[in-house]
C-alpha atoms as a PDB file:
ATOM      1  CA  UNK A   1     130.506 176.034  90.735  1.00  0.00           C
ATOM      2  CA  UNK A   2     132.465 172.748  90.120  1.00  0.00           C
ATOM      3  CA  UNK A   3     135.448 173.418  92.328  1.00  0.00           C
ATOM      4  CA  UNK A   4     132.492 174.549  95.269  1.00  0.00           C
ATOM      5  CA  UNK A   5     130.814 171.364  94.876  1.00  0.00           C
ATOM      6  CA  UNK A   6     134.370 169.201  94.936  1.00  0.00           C
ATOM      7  CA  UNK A   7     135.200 171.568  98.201  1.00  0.00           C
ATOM      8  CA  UNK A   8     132.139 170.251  99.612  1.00  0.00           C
ATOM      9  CA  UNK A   9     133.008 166.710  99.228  1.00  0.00           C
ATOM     10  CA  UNK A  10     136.508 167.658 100.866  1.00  0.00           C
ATOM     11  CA  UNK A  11     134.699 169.141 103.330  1.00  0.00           C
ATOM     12  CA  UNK A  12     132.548 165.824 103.993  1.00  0.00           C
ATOM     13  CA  UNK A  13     129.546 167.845 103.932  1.00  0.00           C
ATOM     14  CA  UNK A  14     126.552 165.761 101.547  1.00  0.00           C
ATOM     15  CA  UNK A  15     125.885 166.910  97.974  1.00  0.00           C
ATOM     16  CA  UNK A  16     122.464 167.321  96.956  1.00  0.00           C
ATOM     17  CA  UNK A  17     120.860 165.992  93.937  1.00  0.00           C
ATOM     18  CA  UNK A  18     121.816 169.317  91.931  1.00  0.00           C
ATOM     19  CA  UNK A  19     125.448 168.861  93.104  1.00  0.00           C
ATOM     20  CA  UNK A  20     124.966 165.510  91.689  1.00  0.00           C
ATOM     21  CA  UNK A  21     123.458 166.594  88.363  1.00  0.00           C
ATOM     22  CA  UNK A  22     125.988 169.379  87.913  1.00  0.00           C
ATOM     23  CA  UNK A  23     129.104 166.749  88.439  1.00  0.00           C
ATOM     24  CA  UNK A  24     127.461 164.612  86.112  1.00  0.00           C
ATOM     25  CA  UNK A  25     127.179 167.499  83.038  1.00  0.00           C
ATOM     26  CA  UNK A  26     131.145 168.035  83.422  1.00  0.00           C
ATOM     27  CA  UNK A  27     132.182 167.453  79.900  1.00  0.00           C
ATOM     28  CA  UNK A  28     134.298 164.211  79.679  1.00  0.00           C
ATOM     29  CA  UNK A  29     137.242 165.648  77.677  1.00  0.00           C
ATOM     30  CA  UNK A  30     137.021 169.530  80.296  1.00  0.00           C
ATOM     31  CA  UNK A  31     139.896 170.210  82.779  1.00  0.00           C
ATOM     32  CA  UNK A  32     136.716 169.861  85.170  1.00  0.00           C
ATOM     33  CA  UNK A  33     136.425 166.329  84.331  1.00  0.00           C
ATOM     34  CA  UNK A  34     140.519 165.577  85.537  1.00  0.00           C
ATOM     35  CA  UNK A  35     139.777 167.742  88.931  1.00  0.00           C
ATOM     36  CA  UNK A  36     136.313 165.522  90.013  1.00  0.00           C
ATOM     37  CA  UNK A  37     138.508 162.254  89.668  1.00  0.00           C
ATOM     38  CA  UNK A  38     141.375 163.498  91.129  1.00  0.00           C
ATOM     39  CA  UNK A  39     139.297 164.536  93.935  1.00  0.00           C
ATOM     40  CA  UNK A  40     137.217 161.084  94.179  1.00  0.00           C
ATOM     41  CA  UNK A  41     140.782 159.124  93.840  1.00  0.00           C
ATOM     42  CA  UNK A  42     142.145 161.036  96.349  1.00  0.00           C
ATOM     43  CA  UNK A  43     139.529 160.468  98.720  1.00  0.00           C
ATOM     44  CA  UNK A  44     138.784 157.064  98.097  1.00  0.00           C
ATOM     45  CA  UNK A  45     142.750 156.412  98.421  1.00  0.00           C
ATOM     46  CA  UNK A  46     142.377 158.524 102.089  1.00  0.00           C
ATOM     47  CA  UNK A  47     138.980 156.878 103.415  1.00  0.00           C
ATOM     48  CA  UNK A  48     139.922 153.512 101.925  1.00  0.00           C
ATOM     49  CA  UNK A  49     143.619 153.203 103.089  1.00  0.00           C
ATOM     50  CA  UNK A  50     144.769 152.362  99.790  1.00  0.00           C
ATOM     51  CA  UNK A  51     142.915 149.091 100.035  1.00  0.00           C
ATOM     52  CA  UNK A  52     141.602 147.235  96.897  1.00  0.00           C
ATOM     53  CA  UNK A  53     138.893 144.721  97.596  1.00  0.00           C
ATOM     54  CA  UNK A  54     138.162 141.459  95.171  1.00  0.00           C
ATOM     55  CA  UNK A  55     134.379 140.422  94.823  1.00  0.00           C
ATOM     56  CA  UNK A  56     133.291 137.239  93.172  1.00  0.00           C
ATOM     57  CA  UNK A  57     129.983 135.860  92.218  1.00  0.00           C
ATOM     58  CA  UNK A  58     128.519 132.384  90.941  1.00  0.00           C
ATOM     59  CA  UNK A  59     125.385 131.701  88.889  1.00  0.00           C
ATOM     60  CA  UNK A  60     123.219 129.450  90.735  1.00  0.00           C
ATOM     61  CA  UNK A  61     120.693 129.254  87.775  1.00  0.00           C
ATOM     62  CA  UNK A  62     120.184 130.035  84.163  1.00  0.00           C
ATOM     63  CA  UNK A  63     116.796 129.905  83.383  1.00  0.00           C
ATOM     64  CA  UNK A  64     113.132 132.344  82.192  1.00  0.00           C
ATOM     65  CA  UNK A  65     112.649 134.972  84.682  1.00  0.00           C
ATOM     66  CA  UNK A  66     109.678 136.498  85.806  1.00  0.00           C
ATOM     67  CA  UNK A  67     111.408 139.872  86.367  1.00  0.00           C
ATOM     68  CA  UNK A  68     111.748 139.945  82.921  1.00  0.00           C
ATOM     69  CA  UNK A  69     113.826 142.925  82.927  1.00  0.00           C
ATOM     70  CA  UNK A  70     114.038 144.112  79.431  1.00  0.00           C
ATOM     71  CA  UNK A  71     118.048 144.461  78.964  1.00  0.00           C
ATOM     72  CA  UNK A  72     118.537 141.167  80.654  1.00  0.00           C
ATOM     73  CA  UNK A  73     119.509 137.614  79.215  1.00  0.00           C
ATOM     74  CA  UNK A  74     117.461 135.918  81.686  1.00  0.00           C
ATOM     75  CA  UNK A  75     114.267 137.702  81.643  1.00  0.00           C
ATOM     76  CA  UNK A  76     111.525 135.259  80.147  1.00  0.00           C
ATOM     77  CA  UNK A  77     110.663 137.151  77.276  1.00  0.00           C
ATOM     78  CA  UNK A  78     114.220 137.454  75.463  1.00  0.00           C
ATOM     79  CA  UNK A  79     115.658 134.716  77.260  1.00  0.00           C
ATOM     80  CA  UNK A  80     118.460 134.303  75.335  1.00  0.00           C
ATOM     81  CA  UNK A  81     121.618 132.453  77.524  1.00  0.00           C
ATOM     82  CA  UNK A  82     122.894 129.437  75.344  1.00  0.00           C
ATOM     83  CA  UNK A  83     121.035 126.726  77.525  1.00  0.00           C
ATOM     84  CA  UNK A  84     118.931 126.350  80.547  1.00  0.00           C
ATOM     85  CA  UNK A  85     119.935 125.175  83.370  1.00  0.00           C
ATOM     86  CA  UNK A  86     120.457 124.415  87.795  1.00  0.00           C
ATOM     87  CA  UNK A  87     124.252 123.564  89.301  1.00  0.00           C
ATOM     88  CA  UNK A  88     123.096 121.173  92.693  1.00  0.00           C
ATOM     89  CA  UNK A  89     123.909 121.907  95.685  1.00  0.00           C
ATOM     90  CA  UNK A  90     127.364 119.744  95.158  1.00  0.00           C
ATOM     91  CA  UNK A  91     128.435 121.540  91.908  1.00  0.00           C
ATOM     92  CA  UNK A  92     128.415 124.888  93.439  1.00  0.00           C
ATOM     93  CA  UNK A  93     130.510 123.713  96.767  1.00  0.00           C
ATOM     94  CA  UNK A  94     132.904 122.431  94.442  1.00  0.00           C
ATOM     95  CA  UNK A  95     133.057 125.961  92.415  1.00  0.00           C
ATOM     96  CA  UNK A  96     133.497 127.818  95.630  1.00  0.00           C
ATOM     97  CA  UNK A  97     136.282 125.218  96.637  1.00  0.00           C
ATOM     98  CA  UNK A  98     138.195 125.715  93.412  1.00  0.00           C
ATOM     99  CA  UNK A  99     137.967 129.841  93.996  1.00  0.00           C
ATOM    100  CA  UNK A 100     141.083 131.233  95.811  1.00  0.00           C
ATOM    101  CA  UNK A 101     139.009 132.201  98.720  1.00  0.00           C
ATOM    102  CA  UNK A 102     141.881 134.054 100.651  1.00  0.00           C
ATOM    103  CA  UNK A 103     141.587 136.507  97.726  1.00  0.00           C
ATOM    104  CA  UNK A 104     138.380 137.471  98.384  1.00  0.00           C
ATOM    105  CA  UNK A 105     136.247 140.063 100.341  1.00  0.00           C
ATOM    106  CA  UNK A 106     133.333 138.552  99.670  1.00  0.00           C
ATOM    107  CA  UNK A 107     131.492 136.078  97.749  1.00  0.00           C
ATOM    108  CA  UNK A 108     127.890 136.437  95.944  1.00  0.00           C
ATOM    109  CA  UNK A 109     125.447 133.777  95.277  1.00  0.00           C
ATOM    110  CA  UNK A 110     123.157 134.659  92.135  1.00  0.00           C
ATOM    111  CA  UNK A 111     119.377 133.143  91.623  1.00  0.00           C
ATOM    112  CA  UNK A 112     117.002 134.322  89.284  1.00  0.00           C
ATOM    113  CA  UNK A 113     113.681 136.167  91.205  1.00  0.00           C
ATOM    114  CA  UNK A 114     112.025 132.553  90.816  1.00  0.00           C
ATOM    115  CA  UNK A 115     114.412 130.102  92.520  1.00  0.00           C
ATOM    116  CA  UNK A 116     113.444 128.419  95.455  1.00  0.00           C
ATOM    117  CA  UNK A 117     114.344 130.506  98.634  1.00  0.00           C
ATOM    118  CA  UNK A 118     114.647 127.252 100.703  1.00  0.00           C
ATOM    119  CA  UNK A 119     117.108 125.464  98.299  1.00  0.00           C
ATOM    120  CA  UNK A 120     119.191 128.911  98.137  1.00  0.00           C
ATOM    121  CA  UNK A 121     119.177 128.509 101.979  1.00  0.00           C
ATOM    122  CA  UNK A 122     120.814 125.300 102.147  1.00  0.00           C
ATOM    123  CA  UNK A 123     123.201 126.221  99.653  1.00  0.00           C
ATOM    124  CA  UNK A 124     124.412 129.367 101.007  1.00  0.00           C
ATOM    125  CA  UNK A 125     124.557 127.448 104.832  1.00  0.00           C
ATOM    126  CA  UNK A 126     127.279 124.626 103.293  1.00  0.00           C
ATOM    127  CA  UNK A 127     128.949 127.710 101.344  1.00  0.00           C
ATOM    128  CA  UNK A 128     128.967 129.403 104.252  1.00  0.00           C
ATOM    129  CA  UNK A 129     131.068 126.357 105.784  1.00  0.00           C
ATOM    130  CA  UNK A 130     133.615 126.552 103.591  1.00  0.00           C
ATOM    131  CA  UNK A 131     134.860 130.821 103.900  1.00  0.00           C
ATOM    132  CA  UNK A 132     137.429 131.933 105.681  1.00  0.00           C
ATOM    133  CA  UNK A 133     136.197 134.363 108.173  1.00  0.00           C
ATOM    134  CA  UNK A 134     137.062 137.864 106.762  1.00  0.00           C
ATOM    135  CA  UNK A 135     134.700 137.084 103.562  1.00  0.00           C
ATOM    136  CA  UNK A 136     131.337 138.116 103.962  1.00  0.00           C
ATOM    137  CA  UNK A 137     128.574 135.563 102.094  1.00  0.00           C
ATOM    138  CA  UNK A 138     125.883 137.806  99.832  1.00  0.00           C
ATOM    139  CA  UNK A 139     123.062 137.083  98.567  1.00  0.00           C
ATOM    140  CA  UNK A 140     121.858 138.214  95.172  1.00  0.00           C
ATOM    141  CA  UNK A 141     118.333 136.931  94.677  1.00  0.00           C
ATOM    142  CA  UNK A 142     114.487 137.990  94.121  1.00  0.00           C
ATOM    143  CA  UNK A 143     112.622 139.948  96.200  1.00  0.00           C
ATOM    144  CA  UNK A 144     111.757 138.768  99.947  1.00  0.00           C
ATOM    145  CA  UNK A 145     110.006 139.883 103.010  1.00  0.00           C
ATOM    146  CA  UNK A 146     111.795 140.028 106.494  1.00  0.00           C
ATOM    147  CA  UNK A 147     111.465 136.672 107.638  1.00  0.00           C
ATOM    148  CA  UNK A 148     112.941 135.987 104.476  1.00  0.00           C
ATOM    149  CA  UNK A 149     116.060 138.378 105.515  1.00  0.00           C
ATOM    150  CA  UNK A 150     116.114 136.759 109.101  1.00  0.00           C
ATOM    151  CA  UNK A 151     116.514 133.448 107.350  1.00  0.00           C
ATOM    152  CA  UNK A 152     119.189 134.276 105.046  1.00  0.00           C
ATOM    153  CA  UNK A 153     121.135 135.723 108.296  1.00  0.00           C
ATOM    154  CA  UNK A 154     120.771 132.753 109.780  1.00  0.00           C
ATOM    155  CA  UNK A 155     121.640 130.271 106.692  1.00  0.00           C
ATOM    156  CA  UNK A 156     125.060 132.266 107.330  1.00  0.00           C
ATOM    157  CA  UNK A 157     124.656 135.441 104.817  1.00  0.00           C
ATOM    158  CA  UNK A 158     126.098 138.620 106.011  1.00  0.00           C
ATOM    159  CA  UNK A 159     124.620 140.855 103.429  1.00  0.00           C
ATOM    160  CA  UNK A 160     122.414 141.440 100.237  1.00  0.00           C
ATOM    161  CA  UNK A 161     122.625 143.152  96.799  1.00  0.00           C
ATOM    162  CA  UNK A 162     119.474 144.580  96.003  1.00  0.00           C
ATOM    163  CA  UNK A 163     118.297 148.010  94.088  1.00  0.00           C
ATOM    164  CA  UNK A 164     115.874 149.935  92.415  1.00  0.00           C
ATOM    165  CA  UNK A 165     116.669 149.366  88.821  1.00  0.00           C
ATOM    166  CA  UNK A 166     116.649 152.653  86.549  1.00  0.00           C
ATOM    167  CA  UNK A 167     113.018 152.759  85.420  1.00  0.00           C
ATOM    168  CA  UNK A 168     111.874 149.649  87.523  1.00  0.00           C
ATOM    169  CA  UNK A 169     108.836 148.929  86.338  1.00  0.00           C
ATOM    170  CA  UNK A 170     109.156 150.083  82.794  1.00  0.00           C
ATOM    171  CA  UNK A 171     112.024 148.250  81.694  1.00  0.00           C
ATOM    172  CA  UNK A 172     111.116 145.808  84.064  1.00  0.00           C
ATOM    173  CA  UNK A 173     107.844 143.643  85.310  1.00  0.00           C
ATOM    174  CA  UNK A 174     108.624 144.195  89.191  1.00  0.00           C
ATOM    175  CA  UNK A 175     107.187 147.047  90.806  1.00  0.00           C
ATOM    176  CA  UNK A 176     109.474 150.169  92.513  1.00  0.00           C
ATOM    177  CA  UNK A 177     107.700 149.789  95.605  1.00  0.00           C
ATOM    178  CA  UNK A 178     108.456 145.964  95.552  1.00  0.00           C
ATOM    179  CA  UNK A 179     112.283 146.634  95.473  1.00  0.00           C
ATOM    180  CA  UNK A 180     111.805 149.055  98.442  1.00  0.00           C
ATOM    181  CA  UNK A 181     109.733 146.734 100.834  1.00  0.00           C
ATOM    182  CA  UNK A 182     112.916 144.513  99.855  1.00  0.00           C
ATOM    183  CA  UNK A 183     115.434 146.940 100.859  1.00  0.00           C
ATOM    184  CA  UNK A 184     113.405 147.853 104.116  1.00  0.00           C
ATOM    185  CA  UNK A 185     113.698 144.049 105.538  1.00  0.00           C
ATOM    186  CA  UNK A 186     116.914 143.507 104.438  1.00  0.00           C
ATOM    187  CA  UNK A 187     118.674 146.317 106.790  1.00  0.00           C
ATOM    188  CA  UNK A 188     115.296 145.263 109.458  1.00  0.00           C
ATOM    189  CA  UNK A 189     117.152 142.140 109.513  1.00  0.00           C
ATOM    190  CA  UNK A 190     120.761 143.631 109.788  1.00  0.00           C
ATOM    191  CA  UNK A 191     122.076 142.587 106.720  1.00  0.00           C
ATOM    192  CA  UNK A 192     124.359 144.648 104.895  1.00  0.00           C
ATOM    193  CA  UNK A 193     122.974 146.433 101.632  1.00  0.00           C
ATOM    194  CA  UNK A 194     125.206 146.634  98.793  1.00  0.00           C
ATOM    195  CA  UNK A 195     124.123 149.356  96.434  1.00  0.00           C
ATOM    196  CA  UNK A 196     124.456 149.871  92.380  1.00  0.00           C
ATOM    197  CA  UNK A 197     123.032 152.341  90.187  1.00  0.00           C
ATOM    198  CA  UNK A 198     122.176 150.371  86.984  1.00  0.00           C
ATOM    199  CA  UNK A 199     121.904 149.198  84.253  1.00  0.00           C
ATOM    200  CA  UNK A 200     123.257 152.878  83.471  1.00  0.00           C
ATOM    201  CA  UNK A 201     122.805 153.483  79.207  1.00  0.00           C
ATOM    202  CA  UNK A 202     122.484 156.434  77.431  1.00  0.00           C
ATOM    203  CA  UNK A 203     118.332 156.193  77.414  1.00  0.00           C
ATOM    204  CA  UNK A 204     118.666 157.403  81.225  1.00  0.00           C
ATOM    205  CA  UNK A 205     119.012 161.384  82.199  1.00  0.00           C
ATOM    206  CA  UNK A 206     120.907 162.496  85.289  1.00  0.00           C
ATOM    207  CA  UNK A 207     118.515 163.333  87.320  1.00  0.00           C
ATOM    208  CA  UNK A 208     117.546 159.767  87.357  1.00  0.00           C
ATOM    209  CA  UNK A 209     121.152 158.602  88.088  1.00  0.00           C
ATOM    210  CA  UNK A 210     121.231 161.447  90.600  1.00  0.00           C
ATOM    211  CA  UNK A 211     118.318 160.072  92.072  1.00  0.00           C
ATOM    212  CA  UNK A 212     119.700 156.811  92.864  1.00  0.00           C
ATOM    213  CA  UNK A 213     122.585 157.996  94.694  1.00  0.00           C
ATOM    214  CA  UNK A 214     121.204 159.955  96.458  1.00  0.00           C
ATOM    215  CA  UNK A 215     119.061 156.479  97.915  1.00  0.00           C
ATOM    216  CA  UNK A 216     121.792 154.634  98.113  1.00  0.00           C
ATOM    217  CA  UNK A 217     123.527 157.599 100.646  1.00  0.00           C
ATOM    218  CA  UNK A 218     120.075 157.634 102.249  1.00  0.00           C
ATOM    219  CA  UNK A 219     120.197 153.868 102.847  1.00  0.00           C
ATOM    220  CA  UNK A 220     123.745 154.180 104.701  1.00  0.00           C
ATOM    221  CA  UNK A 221     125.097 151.695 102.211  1.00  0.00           C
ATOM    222  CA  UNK A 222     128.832 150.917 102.769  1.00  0.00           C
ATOM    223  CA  UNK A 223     129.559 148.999  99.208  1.00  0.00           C
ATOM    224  CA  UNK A 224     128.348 150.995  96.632  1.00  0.00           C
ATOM    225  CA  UNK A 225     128.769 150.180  92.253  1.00  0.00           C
ATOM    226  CA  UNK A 226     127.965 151.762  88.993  1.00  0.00           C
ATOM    227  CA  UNK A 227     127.062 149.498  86.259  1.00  0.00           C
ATOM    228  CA  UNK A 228     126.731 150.311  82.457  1.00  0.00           C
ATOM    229  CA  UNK A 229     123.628 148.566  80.459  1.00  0.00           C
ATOM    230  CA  UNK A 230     124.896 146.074  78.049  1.00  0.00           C
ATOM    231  CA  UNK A 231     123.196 145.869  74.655  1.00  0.00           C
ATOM    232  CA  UNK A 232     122.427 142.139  75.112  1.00  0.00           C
ATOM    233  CA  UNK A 233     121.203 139.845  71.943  1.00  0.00           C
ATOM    234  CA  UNK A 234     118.451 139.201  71.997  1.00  0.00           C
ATOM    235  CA  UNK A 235     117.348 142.015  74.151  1.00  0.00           C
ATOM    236  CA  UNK A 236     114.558 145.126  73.408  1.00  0.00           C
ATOM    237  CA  UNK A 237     118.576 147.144  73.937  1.00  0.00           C
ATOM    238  CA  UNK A 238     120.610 144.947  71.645  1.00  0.00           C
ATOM    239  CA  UNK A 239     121.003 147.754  69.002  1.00  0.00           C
ATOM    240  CA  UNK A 240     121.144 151.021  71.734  1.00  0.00           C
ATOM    241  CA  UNK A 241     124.468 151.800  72.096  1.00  0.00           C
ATOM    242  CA  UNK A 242     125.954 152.001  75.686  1.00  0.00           C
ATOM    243  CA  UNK A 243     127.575 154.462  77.300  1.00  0.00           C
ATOM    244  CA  UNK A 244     131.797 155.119  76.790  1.00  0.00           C
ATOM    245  CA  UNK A 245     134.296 153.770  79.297  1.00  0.00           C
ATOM    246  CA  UNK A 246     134.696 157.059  80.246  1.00  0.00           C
ATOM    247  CA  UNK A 247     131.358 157.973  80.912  1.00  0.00           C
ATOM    248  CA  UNK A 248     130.916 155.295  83.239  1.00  0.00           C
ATOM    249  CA  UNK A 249     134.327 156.724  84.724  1.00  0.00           C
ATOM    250  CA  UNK A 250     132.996 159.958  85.208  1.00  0.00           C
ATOM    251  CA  UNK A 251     129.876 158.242  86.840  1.00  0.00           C
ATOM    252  CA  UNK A 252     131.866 156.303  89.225  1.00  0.00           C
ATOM    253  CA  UNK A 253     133.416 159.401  90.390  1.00  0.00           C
ATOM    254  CA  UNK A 254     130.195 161.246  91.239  1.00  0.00           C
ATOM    255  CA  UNK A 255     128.670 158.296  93.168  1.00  0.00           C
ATOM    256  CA  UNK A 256     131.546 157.347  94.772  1.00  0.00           C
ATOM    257  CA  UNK A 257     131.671 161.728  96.149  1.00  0.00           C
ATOM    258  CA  UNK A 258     127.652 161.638  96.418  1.00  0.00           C
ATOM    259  CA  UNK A 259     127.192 158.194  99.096  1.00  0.00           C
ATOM    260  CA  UNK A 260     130.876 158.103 100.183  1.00  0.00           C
ATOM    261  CA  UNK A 261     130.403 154.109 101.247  1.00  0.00           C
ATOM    262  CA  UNK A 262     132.390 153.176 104.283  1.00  0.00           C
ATOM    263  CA  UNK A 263     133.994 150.558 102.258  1.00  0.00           C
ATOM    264  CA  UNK A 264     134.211 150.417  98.519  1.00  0.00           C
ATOM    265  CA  UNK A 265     133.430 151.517  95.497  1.00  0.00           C
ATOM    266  CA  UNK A 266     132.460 149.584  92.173  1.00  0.00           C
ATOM    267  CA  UNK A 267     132.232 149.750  88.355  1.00  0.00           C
ATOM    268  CA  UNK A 268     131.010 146.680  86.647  1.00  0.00           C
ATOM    269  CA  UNK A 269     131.807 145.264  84.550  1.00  0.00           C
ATOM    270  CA  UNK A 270     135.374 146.113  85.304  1.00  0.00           C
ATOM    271  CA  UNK A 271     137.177 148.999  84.119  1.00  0.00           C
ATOM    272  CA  UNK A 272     140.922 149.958  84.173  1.00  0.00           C
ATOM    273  CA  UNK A 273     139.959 153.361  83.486  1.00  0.00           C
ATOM    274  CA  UNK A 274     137.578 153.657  86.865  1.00  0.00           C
ATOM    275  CA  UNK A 275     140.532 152.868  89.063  1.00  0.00           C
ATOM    276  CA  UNK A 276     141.496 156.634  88.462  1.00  0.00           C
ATOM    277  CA  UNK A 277     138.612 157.627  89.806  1.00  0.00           C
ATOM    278  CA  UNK A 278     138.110 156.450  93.396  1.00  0.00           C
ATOM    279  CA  UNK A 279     137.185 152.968  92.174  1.00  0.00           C
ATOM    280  CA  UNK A 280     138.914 150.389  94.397  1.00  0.00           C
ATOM    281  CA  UNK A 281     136.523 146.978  94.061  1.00  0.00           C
ATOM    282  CA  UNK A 282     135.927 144.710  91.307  1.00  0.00           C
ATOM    283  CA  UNK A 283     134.174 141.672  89.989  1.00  0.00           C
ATOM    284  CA  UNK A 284     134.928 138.512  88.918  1.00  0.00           C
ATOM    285  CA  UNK A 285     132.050 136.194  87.717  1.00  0.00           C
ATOM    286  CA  UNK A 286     131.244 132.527  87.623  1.00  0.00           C
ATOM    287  CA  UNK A 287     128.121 130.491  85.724  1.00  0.00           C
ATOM    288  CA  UNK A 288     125.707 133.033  83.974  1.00  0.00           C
ATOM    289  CA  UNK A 289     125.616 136.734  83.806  1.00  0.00           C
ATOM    290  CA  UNK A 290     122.489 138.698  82.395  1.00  0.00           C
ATOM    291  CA  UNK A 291     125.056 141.161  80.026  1.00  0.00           C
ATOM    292  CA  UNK A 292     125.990 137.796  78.558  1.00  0.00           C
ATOM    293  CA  UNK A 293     124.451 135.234  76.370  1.00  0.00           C
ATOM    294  CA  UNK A 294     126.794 132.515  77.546  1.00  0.00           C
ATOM    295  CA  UNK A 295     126.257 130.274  80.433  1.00  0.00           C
ATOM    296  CA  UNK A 296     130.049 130.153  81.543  1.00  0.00           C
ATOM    297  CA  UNK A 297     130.276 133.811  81.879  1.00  0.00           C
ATOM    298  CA  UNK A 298     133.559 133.182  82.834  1.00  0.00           C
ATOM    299  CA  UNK A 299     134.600 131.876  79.297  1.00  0.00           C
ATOM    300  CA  UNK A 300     133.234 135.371  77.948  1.00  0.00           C
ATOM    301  CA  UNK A 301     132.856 138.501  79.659  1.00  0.00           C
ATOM    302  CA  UNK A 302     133.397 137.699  82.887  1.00  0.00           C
ATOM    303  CA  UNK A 303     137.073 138.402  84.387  1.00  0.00           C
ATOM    304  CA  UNK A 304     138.630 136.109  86.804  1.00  0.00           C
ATOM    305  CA  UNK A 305     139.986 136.679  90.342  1.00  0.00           C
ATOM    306  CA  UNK A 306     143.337 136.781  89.368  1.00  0.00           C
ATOM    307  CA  UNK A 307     142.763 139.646  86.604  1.00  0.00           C
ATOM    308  CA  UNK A 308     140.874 141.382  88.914  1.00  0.00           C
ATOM    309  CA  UNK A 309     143.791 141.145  91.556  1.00  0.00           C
ATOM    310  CA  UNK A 310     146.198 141.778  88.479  1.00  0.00           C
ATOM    311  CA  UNK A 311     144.125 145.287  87.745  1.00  0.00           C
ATOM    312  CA  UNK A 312     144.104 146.659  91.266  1.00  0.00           C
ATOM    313  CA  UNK A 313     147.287 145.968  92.052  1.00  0.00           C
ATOM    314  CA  UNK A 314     148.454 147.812  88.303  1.00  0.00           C
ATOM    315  CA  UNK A 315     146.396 150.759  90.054  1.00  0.00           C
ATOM    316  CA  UNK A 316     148.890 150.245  93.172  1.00  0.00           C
ATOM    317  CA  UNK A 317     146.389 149.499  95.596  1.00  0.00           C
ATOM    318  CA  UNK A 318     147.264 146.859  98.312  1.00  0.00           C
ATOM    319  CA  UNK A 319     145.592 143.437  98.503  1.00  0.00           C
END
């Protein structure tokens, strides 16, 4: 059944949701495991030209958020990052100038669902001034409607990362059909989506990961991630444990045979291991992350461009 399924993906033709679930019940340690991320690397390494692409992302904002998404450091009930706070407008142009941008493939700007859509505007316009052409500006903020979308295209953004969280609305105070009417303006407005199933922790079945693949395929996304929930402190998951490295491997390689995104594909945080299986982007992080308690992410979890540049080149993809 395995090697059918994996035949299909050669084949280009889509995998269904059962294909999905069936890939995802391959048991880590099986000589099935070995043949679904030889056959995502392989593909990846075809579609993808051997090409490794570096993301990087700066907090904007660290403070209570009305999304209050139960494994998150921000979320206003368990707020729990080591100090509120805002960078200005000035701070984060100086950020982005100290980034080596000609490393990049694109650049995310991070708000929490309550900042000010105007002030993120301006920001991301004198960001925007300061990129070299081939990096695409993203935006990575609350929910918006499509004048919203039109704006941020116009402020300079060329795309968007938005989802539907696993179990939005139950580990989280923002309604499913909420993140939808999101993702509907944002490719209204011809912005690029960029796709992640997560926070992924052992609390969620397959079918639901299935399930969010599959949307992600059905949204034509051409970035697509995996992302494993971090027991935060503070958080309602502190004490569940997450899921192995190579689970999230394993993951990685389903998605990346289940959407097969025209450009990359993701595991955050980053993971040596995932570059074995079709992975070929990564992360690097600036200012506050919601897996960490700190509000210089980069002084904690978060790795920087050149370790991310370090990691796919150890993988032997070309930068």
């Amino acid at each position: 059944m395995i090697d059918r399924i994996l035949q299909k993906a050669t084949d280009g033709s889509p995998l269904s949701k059962d294909d999905a679930v069936a890939l995802l019940n391959i048991k880590n340690t099986s000589a099935d495991f070995y043949k679904l991320i030889a056959k995502s690397n392989e593909l990846s390494r075809k579609a993808y030209h051997n090409k490794g692409y570096i993301f990087a992302q700066i907090g904007i904002n660290a403070d209570p958020c009305s999304g209050n998404c139960k494994f998150c450091s921000l979320a206003k009930d368990n707020f729990s990052v080591d100090g509120r706070y805002e960078k200005k407008r000035d701070d984060v142009i100086e950020q982005v100038k100290s980034i080596n941008l000609n490393m990049l493939s694109a650049l995310f700007l991070m708000t929490t669902a309550d900042y000010d859509v105007e002030k993120f505007f301006k920001i991301g316009s004198e960001v925007k001034k300061l990129l070299p052409e081939p990096v695409t500006l993203v935006a990575n903020i609350g929910d918006f409607d499509v004048s919203t979308a039109h704006k941020l295209k116009e402020a300079g953004f060329g795309a968007v990362y938005h989802i539907v969280r696993l179990r939005e609305g139950f580990d989280t105070d923002i309604a499913k059909e909420t993140r939808l009417k999101t993702l509907d303006a944002i490719c209204t407005a011809g912005l690029d989506l960029y796709y992640c199933v997560e926070p992924i922790g052992e609390e969620h079945t397959y079918e639901e990961i299935a399930y969010e693949m599959i949307r992600a395929r059905d949204y034509h996304v051409d970035v697509m991630a995996v992302m494993s929930r971090v027991g935060v402190a503070g958080t309602k998951y502190e004490n569940v444990p997450e899921i192995s490295e190579l689970e999230l491997t394993k993951i990685a390689a389903v998605a990346r045979l289940v959407t097969n995104p025209k450009q990359s594909m993701n595991t955050h945080e980053p993971k040596k291991m995932s570059l074995l299986a079709g992975v070929n982007q990564l992360y690097a992080e600036i200012g506050v992350n919601p897996r960490d308690t700190s509000g210089n992410t980069e002084m904690n979890r978060g790795r920087s461009i050149e370790d991310i540049a370090k990691m796919l080149l150890d993988a032997e993809y070309t930068l």
